[in-house]
Protein backbone atom coordinates (compact mmCIF):
# COMPACT_ATOMS: atom_id res chain seq x y z
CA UNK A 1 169.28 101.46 75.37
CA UNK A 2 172.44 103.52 76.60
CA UNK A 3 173.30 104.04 79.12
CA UNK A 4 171.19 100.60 80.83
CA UNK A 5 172.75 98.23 83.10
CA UNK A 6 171.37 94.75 82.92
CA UNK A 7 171.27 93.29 86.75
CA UNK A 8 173.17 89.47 87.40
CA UNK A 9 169.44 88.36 87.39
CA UNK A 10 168.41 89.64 84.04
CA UNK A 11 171.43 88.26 82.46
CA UNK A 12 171.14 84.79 84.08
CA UNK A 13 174.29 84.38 86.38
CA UNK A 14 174.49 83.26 90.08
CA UNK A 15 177.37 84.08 92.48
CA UNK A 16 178.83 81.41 94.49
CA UNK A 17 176.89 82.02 97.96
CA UNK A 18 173.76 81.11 95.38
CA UNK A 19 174.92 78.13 94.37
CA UNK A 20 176.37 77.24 97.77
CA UNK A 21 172.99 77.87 99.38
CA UNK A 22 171.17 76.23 96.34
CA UNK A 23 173.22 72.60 96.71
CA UNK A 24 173.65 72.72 100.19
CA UNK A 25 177.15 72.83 100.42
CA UNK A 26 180.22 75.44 102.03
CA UNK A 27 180.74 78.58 99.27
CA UNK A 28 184.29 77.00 99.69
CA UNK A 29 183.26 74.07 98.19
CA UNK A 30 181.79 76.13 94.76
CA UNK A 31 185.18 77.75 95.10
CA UNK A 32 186.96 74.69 94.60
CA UNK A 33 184.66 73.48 91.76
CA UNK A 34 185.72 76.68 89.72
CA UNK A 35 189.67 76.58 90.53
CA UNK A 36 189.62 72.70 89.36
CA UNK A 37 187.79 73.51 86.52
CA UNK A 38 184.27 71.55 87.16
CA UNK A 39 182.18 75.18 86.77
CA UNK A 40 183.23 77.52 84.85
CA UNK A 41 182.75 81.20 86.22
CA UNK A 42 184.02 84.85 85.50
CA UNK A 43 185.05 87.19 88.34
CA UNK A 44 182.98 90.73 88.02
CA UNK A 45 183.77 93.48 90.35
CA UNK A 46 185.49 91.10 92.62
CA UNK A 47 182.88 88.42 92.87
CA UNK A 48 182.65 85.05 91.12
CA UNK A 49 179.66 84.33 88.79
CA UNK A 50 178.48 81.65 87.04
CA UNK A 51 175.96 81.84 84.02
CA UNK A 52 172.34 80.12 84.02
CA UNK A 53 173.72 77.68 81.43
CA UNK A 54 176.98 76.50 83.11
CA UNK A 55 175.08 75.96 86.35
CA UNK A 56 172.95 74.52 84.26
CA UNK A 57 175.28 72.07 82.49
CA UNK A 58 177.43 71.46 85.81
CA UNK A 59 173.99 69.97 87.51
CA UNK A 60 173.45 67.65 84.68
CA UNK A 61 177.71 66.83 84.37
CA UNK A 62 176.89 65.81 88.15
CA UNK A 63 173.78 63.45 87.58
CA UNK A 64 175.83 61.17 85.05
């Protein structure tokens, strides 16, 4: 498929207003999460993402 761009929802990411809105909480918060290391994300194009599975894994990290 060349020349096909796969959309953040097709690939399974969510920026940080999503997960902000999601848990209820400030997109500053999320912010913090990543720079200490609790959710691991990748900047694209200037805007923090976080994969399906990492949100994933950081929801169940937080239930313990």
């Amino acid at each position: 498929m060349e020349g096909t761009q796969l959309t953040k929802k097709e690939i399974g990411m969510k920026t940080i207003n999503e997960i902000a809105y999601e848990l209820l909480v400030h997109r500053r918060t999320v912010k913090r999460w990543i720079q200490k290391g609790l959710l691991r994300a990748i900047k694209i194009d200037n805007t923090w993402r976080v994969t399906d599975e990492e949100y994933r894994r950081f929801l169940e990290e937080a239930q313990k």
